[in-house]
N, C-alpha and C. Protein backbone atom coordinates (compact mmCIF):
# COMPACT_ATOMS: atom_id res chain seq x y z
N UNK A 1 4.02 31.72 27.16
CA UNK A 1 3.34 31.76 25.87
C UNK A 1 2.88 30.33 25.52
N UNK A 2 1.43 30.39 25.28
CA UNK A 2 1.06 28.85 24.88
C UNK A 2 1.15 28.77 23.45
N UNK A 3 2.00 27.25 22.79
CA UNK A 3 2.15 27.38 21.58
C UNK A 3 0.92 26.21 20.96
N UNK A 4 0.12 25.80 21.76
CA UNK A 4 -0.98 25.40 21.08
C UNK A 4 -2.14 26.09 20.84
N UNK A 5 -2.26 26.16 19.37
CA UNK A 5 -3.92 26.81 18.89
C UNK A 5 -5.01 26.19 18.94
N UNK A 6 -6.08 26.42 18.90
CA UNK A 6 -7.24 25.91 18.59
C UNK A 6 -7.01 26.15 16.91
N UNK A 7 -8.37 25.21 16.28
CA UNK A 7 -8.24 25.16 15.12
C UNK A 7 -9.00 26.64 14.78
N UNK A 8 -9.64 27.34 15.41
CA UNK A 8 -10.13 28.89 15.40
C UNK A 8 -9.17 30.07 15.25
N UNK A 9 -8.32 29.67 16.41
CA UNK A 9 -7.13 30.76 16.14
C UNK A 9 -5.91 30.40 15.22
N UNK A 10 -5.73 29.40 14.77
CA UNK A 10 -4.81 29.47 13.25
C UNK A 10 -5.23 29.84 12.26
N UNK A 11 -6.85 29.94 12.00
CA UNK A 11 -7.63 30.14 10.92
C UNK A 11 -7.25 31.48 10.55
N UNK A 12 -7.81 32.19 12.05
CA UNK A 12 -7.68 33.80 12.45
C UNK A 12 -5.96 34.01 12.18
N UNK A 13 -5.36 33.33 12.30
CA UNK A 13 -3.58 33.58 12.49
C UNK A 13 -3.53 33.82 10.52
N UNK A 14 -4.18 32.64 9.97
CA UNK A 14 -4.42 32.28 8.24
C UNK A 14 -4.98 33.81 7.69
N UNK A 15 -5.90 33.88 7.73
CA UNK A 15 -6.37 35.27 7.20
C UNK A 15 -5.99 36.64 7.94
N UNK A 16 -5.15 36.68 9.19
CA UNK A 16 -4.30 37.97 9.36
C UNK A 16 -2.96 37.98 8.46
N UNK A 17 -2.57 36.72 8.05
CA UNK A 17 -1.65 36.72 6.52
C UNK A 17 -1.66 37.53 5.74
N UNK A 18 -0.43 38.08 4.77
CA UNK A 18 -0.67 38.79 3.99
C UNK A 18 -0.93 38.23 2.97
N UNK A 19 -1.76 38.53 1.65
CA UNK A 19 -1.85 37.78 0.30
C UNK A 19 -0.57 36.75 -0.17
N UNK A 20 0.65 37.64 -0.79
CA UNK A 20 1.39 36.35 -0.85
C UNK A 20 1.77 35.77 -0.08
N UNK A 21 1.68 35.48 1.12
CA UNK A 21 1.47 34.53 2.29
C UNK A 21 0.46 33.11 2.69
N UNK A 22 -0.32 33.64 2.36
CA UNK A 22 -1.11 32.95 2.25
C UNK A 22 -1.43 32.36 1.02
N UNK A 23 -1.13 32.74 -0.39
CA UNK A 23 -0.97 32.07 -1.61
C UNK A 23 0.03 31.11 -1.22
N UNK A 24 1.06 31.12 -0.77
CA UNK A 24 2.19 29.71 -0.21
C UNK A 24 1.59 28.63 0.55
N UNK A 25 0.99 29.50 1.45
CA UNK A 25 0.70 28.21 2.22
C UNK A 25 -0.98 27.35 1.65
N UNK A 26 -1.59 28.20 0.49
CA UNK A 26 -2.52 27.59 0.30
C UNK A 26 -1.70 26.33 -1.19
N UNK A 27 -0.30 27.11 -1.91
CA UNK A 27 0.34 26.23 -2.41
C UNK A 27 0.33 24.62 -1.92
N UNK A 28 1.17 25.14 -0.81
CA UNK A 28 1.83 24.12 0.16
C UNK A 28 0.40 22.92 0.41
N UNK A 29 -0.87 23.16 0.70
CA UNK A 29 -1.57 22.53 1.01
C UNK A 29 -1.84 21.77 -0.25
N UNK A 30 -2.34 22.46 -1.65
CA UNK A 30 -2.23 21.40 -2.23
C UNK A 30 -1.12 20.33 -2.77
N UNK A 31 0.06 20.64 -2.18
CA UNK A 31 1.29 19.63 -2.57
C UNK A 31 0.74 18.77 -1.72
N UNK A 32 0.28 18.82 -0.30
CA UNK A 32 0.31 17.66 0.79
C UNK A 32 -0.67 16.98 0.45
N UNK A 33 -1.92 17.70 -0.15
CA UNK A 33 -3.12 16.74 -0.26
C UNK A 33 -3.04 16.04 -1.83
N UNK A 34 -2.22 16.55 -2.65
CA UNK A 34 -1.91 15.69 -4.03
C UNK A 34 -1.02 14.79 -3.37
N UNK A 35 -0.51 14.43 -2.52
CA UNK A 35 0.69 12.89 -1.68
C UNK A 35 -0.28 12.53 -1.24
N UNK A 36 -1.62 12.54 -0.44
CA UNK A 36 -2.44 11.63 0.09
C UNK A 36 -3.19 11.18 -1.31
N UNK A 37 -3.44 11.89 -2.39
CA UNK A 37 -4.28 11.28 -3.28
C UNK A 37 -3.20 10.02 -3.38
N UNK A 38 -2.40 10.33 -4.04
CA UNK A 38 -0.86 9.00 -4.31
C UNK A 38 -0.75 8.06 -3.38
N UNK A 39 -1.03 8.35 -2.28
CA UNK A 39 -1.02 7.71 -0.77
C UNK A 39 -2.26 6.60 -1.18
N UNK A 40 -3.30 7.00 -1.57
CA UNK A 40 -4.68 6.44 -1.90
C UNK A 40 -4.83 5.37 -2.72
N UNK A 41 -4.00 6.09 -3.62
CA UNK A 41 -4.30 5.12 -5.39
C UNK A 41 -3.06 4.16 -5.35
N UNK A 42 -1.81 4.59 -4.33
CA UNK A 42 -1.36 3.50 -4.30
C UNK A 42 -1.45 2.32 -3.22
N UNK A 43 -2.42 2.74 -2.26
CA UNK A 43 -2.94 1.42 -1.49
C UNK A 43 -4.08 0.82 -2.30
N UNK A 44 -4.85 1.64 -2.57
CA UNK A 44 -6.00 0.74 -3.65
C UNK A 44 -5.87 -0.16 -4.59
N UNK A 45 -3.97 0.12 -5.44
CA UNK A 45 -3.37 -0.85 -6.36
C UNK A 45 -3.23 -2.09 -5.60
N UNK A 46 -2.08 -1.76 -4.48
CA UNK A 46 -2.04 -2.59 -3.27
C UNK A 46 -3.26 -3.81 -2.93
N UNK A 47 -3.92 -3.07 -2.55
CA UNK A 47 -5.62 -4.01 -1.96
C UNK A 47 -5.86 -4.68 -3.39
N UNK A 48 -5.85 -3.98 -4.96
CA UNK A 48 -6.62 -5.16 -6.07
C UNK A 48 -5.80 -6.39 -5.99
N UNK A 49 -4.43 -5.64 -5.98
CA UNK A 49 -3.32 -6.99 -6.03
C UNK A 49 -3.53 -8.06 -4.93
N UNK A 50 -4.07 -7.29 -3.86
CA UNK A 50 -4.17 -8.37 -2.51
C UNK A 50 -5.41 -9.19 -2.85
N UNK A 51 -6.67 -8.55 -3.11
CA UNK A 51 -7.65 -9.42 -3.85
C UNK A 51 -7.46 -10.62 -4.94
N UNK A 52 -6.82 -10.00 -6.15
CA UNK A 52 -7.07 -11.25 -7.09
C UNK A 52 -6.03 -12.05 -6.03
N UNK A 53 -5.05 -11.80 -5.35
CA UNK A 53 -4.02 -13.40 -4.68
C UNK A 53 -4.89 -13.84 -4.33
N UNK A 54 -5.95 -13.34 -3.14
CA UNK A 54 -6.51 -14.17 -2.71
C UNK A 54 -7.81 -14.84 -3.19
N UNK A 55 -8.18 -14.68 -4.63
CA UNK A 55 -9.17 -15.17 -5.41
C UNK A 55 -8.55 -16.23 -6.00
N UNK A 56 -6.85 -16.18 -6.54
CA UNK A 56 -6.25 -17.13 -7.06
C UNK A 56 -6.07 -18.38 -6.04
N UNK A 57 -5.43 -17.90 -4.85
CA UNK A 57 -5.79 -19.01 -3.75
C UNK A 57 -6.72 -19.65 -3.54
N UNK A 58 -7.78 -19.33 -3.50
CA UNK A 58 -9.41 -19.47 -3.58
C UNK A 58 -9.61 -21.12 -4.91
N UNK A 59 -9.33 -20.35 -5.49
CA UNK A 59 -9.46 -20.86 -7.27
C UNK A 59 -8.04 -21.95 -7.18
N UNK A 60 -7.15 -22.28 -6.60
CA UNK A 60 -6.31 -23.10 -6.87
C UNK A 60 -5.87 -23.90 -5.53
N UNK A 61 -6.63 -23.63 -4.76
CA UNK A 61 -6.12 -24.16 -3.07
C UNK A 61 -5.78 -25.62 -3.30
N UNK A 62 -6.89 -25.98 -3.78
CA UNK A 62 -6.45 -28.01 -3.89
C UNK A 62 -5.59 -28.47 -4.82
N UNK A 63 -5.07 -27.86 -5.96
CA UNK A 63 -3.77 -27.70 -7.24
C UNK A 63 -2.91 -27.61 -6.46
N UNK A 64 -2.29 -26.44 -5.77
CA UNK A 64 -1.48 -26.40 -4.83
C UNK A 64 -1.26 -26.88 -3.41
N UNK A 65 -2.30 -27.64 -2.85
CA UNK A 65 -2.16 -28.29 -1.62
C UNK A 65 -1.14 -28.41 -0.92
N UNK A 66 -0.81 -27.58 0.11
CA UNK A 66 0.73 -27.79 1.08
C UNK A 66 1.62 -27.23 0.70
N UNK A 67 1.69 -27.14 -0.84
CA UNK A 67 3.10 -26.20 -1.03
C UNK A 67 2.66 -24.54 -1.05
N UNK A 68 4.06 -23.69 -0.96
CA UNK A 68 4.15 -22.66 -0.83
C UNK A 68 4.05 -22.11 -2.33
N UNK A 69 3.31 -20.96 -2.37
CA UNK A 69 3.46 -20.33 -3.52
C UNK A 69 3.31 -18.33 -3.73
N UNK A 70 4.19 -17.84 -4.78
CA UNK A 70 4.43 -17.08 -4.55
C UNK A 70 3.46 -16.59 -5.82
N UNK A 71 2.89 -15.27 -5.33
CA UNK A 71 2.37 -15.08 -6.68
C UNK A 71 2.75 -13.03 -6.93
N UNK A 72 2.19 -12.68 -7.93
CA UNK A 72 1.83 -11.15 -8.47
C UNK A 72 0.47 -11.40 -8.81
N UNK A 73 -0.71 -10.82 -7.38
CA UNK A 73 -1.88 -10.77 -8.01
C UNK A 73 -2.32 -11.90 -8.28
N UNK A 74 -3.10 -11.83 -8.88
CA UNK A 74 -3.45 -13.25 -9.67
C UNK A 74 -2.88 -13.96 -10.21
N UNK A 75 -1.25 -13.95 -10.25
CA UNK A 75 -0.50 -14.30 -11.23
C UNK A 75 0.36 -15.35 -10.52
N UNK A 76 0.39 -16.67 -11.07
CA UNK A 76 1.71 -18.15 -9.90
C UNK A 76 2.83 -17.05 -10.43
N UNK A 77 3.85 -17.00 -9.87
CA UNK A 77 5.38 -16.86 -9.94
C UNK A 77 6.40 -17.94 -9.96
N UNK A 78 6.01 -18.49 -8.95
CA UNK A 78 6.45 -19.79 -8.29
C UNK A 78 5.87 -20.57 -7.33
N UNK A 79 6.37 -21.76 -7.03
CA UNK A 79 5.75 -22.55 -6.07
C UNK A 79 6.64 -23.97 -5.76
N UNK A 80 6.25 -24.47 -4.88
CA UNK A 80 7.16 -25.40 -4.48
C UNK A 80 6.51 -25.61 -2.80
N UNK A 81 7.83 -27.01 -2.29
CA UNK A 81 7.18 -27.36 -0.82
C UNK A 81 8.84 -26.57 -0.01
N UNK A 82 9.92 -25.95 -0.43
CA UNK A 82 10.84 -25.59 0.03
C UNK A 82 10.67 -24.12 0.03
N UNK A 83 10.10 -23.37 1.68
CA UNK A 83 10.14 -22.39 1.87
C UNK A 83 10.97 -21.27 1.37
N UNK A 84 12.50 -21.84 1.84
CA UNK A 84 13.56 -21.10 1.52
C UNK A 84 14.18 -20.63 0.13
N UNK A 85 13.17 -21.73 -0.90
CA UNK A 85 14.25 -21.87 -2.51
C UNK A 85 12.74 -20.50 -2.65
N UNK A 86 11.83 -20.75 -2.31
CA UNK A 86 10.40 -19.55 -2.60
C UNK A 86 10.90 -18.05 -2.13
N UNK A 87 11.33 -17.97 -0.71
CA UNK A 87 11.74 -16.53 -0.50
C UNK A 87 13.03 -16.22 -1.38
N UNK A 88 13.79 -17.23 -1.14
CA UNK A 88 14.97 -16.32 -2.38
C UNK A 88 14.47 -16.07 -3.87
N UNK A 89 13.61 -16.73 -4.10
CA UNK A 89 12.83 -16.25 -5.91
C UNK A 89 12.43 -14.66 -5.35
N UNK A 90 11.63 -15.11 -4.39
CA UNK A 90 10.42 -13.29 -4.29
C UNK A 90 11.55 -12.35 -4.23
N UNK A 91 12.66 -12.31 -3.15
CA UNK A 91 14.02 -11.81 -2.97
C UNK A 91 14.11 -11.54 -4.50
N UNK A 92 14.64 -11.96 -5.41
CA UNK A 92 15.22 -12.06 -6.78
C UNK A 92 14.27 -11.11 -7.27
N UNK A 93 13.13 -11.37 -7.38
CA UNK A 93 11.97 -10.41 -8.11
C UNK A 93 11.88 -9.30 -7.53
N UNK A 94 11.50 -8.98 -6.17
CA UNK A 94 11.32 -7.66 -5.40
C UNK A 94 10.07 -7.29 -5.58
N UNK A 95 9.25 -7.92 -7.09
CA UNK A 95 7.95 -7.13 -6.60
C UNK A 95 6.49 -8.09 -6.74
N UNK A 96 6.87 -8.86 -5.51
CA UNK A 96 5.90 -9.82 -5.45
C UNK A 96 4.91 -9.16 -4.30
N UNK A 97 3.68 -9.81 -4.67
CA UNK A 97 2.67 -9.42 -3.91
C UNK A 97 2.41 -10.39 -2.35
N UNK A 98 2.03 -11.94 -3.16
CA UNK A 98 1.86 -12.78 -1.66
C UNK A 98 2.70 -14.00 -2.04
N UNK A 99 2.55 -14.33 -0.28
CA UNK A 99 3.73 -15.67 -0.14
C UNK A 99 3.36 -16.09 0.71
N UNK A 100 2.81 -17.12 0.12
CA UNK A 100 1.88 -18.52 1.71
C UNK A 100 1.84 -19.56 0.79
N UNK A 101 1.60 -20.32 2.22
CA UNK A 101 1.41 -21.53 1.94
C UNK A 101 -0.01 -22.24 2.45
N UNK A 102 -0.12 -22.96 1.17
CA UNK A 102 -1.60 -23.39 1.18
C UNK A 102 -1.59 -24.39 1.99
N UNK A 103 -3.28 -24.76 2.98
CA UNK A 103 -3.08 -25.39 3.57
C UNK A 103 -3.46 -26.93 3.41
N UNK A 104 -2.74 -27.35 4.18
CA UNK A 104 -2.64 -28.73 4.16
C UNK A 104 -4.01 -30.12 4.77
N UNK A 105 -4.91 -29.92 3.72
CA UNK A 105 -5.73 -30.43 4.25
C UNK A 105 -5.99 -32.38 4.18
C-alpha cells in the first residue's frame, strides 16, 4: 500500500468525507493558518525592531565609536567598551533587540 498521495487524491480522499468530517478538518485548517498569520506579524514586529537598530546605528555610529551597545529598536539601553558588563545587562532585560559593536574607525 502506497501511503503517499498526490495532492489530487487527498482532495478526492477530502470530499469522499462525510459533512461533519470535513467541517473539522476545514476547522483545523483555519487554526493552522491563524498561527502563520501570528507567525507573520510577529516577524514583521521583529524586522521594524531590526530596522529602526539599524537606523539608530546609522544615526549614532561616530557618538558611539568602538564601544558596544545594546539597544530596543531605536532605543540605547546601554553601552560601554566591556563586552561582558553589555551581555549581562541584555541577560538582565531579556528583551533586547541588537548587540554590536560599532566600528572602530
Amino acid at each position: 500500500m502506497n501511503l503517499i498521495q498526490t495532492a489530487e487524491q487527498s482532495l478526492e480522499t477530502i470530499r469522499s468525507l462525510p459533512k461533519p468530517e470535513r467541517k473539522k478538518l476545514f476547522e483545523l485548517i483555519e487554526v493552522e493558518k491563524s498561527k502563520d498569520i501570528e507567525t507573520n506579524e510577529e516577524l514583521e514586529r521583529k524586522n521594524k525592531k531590526f530596522r529602526q537598530a539599524l537606523r539608530w546605528i546609522d544615526e549614532h555610529k561616530e557618538e558611539f565609536d568602538g564601544q558596544f551597545v545594546l539597544l530596543e529598536g531605536g532605543k540605547l539601553i546601554a553601552h560601554g567598551t566591556n563586552p561582558k558588563e553589555l551581555y549581562a545587562a541584555a541577560r538582565a532585560i531579556r528583551n533586547f533587540n541588537s548587540f554590536c559593536q560599532t566600528s572602530q574607525g
